[in-house]
Protein backbone atom coordinates (compact mmCIF):
# COMPACT_ATOMS: atom_id res chain seq x y z
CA UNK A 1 2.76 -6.72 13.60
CA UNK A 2 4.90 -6.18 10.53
CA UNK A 3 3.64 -7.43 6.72
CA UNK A 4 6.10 -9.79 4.72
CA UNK A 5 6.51 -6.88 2.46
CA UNK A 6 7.29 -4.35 5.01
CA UNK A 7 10.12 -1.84 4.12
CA UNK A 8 11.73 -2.52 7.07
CA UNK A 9 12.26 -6.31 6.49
CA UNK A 10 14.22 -5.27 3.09
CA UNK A 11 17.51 -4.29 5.67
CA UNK A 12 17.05 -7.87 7.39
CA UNK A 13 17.14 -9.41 4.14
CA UNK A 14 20.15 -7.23 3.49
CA UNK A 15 21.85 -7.99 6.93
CA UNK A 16 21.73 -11.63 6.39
CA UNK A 17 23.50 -11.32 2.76
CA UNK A 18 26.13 -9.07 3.50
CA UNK A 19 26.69 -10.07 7.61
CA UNK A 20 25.76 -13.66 7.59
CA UNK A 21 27.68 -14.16 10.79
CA UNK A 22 26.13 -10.84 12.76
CA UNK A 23 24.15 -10.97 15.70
CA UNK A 24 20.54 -10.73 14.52
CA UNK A 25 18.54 -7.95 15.49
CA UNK A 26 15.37 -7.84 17.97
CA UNK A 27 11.78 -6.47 15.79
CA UNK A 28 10.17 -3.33 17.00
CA UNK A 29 11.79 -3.08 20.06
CA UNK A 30 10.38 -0.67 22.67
CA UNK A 31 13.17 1.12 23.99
CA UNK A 32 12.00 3.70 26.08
CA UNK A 33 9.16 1.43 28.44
CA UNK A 34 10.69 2.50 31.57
CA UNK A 35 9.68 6.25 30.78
CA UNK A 36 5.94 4.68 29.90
CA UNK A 37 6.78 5.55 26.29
CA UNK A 38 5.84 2.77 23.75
CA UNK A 39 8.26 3.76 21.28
CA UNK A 40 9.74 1.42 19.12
CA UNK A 41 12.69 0.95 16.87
CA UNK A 42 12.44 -1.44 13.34
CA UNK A 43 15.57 -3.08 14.64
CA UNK A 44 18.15 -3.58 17.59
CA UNK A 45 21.23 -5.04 18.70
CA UNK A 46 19.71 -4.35 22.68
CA UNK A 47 22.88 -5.39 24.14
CA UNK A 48 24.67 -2.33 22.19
CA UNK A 49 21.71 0.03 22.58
CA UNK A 50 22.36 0.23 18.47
CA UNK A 51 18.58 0.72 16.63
CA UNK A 52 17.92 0.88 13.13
CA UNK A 53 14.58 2.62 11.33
CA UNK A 54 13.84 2.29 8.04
CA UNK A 55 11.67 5.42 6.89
CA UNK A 56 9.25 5.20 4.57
CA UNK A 57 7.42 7.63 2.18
CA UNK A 58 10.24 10.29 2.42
CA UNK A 59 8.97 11.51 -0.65
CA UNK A 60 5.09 12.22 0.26
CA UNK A 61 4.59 15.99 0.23
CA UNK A 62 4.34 15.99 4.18
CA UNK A 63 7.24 14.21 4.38
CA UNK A 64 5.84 10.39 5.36
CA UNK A 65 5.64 8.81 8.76
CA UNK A 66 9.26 9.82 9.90
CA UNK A 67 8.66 13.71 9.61
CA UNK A 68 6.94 14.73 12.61
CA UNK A 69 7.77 16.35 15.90
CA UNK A 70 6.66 12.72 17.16
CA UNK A 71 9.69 11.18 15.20
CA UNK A 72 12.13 13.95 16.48
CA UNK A 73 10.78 13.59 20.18
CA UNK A 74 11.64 9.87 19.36
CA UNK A 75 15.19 10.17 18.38
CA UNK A 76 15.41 12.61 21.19
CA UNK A 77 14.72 10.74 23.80
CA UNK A 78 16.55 7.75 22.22
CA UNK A 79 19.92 9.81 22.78
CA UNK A 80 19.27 11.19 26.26
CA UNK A 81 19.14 6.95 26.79
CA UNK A 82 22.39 6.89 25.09
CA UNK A 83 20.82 4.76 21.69
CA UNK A 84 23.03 5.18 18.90
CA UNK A 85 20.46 5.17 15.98
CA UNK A 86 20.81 4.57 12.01
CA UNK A 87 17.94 5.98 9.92
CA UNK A 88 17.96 4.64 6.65
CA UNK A 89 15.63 5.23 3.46
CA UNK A 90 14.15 2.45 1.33
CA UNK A 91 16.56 4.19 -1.62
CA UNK A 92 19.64 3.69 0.41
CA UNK A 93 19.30 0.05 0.88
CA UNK A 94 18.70 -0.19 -2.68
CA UNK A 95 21.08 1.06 -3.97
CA UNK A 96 24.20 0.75 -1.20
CA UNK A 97 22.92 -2.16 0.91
CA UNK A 98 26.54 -3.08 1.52
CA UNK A 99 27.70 0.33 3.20
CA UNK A 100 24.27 0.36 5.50
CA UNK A 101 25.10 -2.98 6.88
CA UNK A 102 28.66 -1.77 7.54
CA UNK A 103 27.71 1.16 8.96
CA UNK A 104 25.93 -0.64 11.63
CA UNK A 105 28.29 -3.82 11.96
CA UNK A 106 31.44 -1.13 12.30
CA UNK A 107 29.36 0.28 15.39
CA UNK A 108 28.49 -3.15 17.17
CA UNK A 109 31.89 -4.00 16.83
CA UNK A 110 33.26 -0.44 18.33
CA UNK A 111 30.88 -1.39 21.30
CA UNK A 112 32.17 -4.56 21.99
């Protein structure tokens, strides 16, 4: 279950301000369950297969959580479902919170 302060929630707070009238995204959606994979993105618009992940501790000396073969097997398998997915750092939604939201809202709207 995710913390109030979670790094995550900082691009719901940021998808509220700057797409008030967006669909909201699902939290840690599993995505892959019917390949008995518990994988999970921070957010998703399910109906567009669009996913967002926020990484954290980029700058750790192994890289953080997001470095891994697990992560890559992850985004992998995400594509070969056909999951368009937006990995974003705690940095970029500091300091160009605008352009991440309208990354993702250009792509919902392409899918509709």
């Amino acid at each position: 279950m995710r913390s109030k302060t979670d790094k995550a929630d900082v691009f719901l707070f940021y998808w509220k301000v700057y797409a008030p009238d967006g669909f909201l995204p699902v939290a840690e959606h599993e995505f892959a369950r019917a390949l008995g994979r518990k994988f999970r993105f921070d957010w998703a618009w399910t109906q567009y297969r669009i996913g967002v992940e926020v990484d954290g501790g980029a700058w750790l000396p192994n890289g953080g959580r997001h470095a891994g073969d697990g992560d890559r097997e992850k985004l992998n398998i995400a594509a070969s479902l056909r999951w368009l997915v937006f990995r974003f750092s705690p940095a970029m939604l500091k300091n160009k919170p605008a352009e991440c939201v309208d990354m993702v809202m250009k792509a919902i709207k392409d899918s509709m």
